[in-house]
N, C-alpha and C. Protein backbone atom coordinates (compact mmCIF):
# COMPACT_ATOMS: atom_id res chain seq x y z
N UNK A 1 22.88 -63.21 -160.24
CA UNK A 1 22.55 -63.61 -158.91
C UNK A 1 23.71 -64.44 -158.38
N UNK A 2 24.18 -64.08 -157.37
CA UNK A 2 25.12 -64.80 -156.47
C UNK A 2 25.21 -66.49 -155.67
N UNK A 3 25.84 -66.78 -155.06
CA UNK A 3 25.59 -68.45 -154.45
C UNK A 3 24.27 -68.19 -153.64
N UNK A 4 24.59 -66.90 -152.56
CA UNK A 4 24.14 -66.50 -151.25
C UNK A 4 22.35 -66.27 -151.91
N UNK A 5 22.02 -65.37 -152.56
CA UNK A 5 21.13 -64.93 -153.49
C UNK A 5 20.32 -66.49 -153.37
N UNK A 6 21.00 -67.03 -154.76
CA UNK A 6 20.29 -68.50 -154.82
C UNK A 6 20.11 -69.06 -153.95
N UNK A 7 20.65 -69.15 -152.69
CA UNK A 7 20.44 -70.13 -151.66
C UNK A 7 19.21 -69.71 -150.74
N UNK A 8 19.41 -68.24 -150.65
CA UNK A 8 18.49 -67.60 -149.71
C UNK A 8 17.14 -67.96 -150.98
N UNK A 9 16.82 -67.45 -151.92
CA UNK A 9 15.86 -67.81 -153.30
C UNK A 9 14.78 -69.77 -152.47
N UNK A 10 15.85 -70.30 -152.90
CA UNK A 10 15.73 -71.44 -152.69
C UNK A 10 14.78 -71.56 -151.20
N UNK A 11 16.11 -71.82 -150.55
CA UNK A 11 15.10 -71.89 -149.06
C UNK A 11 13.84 -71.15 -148.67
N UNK A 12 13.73 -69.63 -149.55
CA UNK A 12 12.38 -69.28 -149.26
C UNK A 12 11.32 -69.99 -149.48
N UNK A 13 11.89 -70.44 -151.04
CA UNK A 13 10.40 -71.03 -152.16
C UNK A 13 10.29 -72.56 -151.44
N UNK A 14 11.09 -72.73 -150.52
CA UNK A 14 11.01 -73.92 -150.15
C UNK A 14 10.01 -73.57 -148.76
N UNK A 15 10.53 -73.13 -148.16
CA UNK A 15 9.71 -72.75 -146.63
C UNK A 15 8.18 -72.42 -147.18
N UNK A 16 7.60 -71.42 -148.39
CA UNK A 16 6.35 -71.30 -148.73
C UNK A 16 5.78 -72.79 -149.36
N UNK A 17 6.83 -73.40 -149.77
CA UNK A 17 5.72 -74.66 -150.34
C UNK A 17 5.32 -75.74 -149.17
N UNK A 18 6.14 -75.49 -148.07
CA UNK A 18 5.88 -76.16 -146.73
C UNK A 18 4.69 -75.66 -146.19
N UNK A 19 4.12 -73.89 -146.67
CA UNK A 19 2.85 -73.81 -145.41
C UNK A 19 2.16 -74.54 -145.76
N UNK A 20 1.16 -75.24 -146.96
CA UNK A 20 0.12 -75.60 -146.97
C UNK A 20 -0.32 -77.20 -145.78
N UNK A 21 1.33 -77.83 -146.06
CA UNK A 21 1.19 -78.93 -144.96
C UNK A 21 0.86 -78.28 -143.92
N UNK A 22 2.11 -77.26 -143.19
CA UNK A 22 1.89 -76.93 -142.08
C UNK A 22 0.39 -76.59 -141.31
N UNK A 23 -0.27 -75.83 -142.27
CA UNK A 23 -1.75 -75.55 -142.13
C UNK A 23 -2.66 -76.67 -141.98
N UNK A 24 -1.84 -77.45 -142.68
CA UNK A 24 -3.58 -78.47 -142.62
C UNK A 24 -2.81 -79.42 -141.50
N UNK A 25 -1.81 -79.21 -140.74
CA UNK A 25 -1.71 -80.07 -139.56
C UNK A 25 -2.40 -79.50 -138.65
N UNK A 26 -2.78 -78.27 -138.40
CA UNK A 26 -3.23 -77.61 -137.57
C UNK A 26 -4.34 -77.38 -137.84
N UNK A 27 -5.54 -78.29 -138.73
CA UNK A 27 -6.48 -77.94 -138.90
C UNK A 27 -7.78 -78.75 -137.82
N UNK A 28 -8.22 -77.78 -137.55
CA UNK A 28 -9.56 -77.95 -136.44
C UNK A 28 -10.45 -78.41 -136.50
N UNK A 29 -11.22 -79.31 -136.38
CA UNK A 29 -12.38 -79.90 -136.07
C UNK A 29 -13.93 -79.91 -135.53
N UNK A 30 -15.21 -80.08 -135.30
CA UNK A 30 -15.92 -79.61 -134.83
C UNK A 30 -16.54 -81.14 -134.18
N UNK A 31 -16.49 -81.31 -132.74
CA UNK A 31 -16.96 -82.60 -132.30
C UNK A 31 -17.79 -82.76 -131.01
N UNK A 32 -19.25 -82.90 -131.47
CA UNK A 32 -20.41 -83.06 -130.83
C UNK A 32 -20.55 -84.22 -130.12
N UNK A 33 -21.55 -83.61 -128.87
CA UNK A 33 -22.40 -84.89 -128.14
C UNK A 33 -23.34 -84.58 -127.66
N UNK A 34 -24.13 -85.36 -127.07
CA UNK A 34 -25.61 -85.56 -126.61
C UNK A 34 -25.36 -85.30 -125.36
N UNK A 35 -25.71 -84.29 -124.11
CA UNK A 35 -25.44 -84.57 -122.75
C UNK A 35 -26.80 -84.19 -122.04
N UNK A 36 -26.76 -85.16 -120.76
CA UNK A 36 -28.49 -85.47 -120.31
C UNK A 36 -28.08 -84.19 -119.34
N UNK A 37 -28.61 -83.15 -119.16
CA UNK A 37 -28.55 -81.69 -118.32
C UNK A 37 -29.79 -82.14 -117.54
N UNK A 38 -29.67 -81.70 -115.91
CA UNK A 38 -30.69 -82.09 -114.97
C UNK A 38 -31.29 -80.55 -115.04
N UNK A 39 -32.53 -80.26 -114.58
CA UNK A 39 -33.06 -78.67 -114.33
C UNK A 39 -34.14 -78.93 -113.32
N UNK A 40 -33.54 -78.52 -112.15
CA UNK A 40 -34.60 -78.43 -110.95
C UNK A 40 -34.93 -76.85 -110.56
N UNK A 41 -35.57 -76.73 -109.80
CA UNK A 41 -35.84 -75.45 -109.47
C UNK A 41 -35.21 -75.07 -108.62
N UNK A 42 -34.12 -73.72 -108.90
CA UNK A 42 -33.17 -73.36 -108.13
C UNK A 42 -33.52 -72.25 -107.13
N UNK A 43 -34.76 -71.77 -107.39
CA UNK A 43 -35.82 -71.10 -106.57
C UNK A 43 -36.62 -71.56 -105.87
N UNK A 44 -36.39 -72.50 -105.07
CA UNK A 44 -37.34 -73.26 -104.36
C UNK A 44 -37.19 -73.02 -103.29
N UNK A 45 -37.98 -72.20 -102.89
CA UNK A 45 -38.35 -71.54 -101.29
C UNK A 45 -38.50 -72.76 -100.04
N UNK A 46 -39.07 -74.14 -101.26
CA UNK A 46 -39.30 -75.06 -100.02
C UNK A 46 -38.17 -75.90 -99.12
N UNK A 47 -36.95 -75.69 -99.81
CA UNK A 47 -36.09 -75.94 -99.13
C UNK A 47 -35.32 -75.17 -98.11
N UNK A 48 -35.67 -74.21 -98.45
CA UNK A 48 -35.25 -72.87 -96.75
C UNK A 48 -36.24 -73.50 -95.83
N UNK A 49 -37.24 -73.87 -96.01
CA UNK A 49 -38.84 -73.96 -95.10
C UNK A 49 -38.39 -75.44 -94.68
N UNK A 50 -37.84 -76.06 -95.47
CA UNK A 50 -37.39 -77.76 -95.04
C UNK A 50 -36.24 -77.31 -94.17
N UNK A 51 -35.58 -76.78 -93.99
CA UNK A 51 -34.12 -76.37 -93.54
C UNK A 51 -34.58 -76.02 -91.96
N UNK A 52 -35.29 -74.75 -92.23
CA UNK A 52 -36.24 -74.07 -90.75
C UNK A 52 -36.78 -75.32 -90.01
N UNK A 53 -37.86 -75.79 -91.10
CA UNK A 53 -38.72 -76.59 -89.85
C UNK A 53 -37.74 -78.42 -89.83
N UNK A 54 -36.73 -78.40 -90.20
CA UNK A 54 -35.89 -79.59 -89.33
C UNK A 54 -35.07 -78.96 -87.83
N UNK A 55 -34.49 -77.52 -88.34
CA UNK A 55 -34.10 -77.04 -87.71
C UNK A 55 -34.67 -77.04 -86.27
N UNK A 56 -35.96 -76.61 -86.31
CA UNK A 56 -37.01 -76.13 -85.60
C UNK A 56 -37.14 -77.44 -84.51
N UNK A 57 -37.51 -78.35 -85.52
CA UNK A 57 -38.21 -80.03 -84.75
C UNK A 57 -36.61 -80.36 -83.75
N UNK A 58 -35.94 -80.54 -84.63
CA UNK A 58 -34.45 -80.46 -83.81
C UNK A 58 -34.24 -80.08 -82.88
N UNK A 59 -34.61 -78.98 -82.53
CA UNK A 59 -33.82 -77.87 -81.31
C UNK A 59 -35.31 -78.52 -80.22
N UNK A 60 -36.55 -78.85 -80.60
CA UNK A 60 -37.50 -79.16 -79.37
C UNK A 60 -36.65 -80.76 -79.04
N UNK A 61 -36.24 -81.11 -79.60
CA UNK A 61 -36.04 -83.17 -79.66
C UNK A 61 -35.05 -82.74 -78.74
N UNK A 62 -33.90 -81.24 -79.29
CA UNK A 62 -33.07 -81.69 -78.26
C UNK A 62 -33.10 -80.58 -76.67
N UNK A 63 -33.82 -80.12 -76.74
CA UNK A 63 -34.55 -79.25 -75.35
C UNK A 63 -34.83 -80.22 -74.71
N UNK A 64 -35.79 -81.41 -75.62
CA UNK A 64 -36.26 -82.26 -74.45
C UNK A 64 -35.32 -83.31 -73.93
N UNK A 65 -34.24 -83.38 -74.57
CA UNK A 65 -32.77 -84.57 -74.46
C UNK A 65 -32.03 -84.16 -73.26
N UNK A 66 -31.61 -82.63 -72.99
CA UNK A 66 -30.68 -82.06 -72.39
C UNK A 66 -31.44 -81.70 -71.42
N UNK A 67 -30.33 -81.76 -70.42
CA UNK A 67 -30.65 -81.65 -68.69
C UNK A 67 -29.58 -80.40 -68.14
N UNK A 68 -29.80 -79.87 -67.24
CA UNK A 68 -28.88 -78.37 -66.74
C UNK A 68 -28.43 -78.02 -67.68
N UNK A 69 -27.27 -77.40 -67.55
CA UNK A 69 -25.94 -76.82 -68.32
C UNK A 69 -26.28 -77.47 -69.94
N UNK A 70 -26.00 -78.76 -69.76
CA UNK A 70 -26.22 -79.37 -71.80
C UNK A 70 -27.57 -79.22 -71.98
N UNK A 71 -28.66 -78.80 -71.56
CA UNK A 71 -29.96 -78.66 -72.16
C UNK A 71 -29.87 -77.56 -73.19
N UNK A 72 -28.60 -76.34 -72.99
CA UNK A 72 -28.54 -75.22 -74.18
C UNK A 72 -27.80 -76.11 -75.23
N UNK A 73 -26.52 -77.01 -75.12
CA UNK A 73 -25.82 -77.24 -76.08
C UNK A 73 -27.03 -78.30 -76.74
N UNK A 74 -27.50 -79.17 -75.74
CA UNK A 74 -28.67 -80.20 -76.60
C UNK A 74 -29.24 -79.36 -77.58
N UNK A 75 -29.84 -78.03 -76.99
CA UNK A 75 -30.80 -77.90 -78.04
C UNK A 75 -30.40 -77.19 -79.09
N UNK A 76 -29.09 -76.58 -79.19
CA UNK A 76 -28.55 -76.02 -80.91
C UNK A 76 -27.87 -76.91 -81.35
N UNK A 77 -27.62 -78.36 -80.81
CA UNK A 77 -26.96 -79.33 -81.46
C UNK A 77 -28.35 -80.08 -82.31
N UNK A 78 -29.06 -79.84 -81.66
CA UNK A 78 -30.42 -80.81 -82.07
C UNK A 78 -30.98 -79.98 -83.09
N UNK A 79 -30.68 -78.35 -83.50
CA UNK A 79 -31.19 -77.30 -84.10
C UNK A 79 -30.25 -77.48 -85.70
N UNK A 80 -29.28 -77.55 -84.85
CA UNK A 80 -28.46 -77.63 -86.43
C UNK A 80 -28.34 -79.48 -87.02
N UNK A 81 -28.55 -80.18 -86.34
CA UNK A 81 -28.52 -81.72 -86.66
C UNK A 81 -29.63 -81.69 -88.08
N UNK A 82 -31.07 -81.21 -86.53
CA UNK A 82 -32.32 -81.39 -87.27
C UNK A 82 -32.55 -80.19 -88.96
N UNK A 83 -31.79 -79.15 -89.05
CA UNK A 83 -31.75 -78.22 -90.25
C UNK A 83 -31.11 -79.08 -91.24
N UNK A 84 -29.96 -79.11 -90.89
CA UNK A 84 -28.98 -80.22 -92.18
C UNK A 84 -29.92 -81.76 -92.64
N UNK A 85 -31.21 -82.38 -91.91
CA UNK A 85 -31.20 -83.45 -92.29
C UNK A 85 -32.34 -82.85 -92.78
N UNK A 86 -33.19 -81.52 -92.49
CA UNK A 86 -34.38 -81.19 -93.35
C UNK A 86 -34.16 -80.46 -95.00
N UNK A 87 -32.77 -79.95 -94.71
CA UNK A 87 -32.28 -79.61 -95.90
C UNK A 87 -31.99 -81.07 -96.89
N UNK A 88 -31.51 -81.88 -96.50
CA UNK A 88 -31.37 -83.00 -97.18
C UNK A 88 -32.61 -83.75 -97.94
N UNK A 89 -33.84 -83.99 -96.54
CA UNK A 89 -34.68 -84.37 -97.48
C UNK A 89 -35.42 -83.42 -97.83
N UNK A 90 -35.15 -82.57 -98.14
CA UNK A 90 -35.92 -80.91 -99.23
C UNK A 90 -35.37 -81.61 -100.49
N UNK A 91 -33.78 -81.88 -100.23
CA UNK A 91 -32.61 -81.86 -101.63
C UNK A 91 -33.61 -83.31 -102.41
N UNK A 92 -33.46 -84.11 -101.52
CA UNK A 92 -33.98 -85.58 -102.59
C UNK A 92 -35.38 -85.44 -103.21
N UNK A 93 -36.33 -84.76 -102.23
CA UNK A 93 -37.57 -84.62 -103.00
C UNK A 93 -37.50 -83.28 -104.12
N UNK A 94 -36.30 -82.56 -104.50
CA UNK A 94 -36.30 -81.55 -105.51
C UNK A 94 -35.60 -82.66 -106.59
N UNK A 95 -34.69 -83.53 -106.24
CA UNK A 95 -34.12 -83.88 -107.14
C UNK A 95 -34.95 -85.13 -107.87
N UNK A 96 -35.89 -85.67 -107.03
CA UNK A 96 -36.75 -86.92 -107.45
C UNK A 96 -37.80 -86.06 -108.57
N UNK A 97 -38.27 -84.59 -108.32
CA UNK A 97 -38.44 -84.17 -108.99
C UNK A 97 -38.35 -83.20 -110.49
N UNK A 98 -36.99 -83.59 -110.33
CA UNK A 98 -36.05 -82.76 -111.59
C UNK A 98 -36.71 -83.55 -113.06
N UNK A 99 -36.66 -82.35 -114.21
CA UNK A 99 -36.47 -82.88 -115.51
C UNK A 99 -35.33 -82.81 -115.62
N UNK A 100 -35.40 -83.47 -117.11
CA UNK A 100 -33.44 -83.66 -118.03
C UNK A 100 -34.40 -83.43 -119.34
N UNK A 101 -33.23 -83.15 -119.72
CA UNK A 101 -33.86 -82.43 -121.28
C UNK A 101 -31.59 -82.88 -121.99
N UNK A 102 -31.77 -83.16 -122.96
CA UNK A 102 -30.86 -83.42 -123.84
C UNK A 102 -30.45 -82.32 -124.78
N UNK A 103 -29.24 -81.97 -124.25
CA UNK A 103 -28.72 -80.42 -125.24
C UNK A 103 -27.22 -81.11 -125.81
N UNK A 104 -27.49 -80.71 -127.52
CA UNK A 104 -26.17 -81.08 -127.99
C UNK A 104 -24.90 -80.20 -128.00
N UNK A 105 -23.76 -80.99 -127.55
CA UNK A 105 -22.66 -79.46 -127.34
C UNK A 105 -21.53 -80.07 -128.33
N UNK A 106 -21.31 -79.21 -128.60
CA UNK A 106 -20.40 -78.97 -129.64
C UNK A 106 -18.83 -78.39 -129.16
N UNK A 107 -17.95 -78.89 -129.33
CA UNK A 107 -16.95 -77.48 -129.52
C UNK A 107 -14.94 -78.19 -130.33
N UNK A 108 -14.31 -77.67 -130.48
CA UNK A 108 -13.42 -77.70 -131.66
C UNK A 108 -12.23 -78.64 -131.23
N UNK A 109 -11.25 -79.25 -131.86
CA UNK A 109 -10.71 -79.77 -131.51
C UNK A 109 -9.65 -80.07 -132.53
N UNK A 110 -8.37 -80.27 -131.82
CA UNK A 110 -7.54 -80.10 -133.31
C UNK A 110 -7.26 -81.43 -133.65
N UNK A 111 -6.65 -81.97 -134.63
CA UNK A 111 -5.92 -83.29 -135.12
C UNK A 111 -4.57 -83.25 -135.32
């Protein structure tokens, strides 16, 4: 066997006795937690119906606000005011009513 031979020899057996470090630097982990998950009902018809009838009350509040010409803008300003604030309180009484239930999650992580 030659210098070149031995040297190349060498550095191989050297580079294989390096994977096992290399491997376990890169070794992965598994690291859990507890997280509080909210679950309301995402089918809740009663918030279209909260949406409508703010909408609804809205557009009379503002029919009766507006005079000539702004009595149309009163009353789809008062239509969409009054929808967005019936949608809102739809949102708080779904959410006052939400469970939580505790699911553990897991997932990997290296060192």
């Amino acid at each position: 066997m030659n210098k070149r031979s031995s040297i190349a020899l060498l550095l191989a057996l050297g580079a294989l006795n390096g994977l096992p470090q290399a491997a376990q630097a890169q070794q992965k982990r598994v690291v859990c937690e507890d997280v509080q998950v909210k679950h309301t009902d995402s089918g809740d018809k009663n918030r279209i119906a909260g949406t409508a009838i703010g909408a609804a009350a809205g557009g009379l509040v503002g029919h009766q606000i507006g005079g000539g010409t702004g009595k149309t803008l009163a009353t789809v300003g008062g239509a969409v005011a009054g929808g967005v604030v019936g949608n809102k309180v739809q949102k708080s009484h779904q959410d006052a009513n939400a469970t939580y239930t505790t699911e553990r999650r897991c997932h990997e992580v290296e060192d």
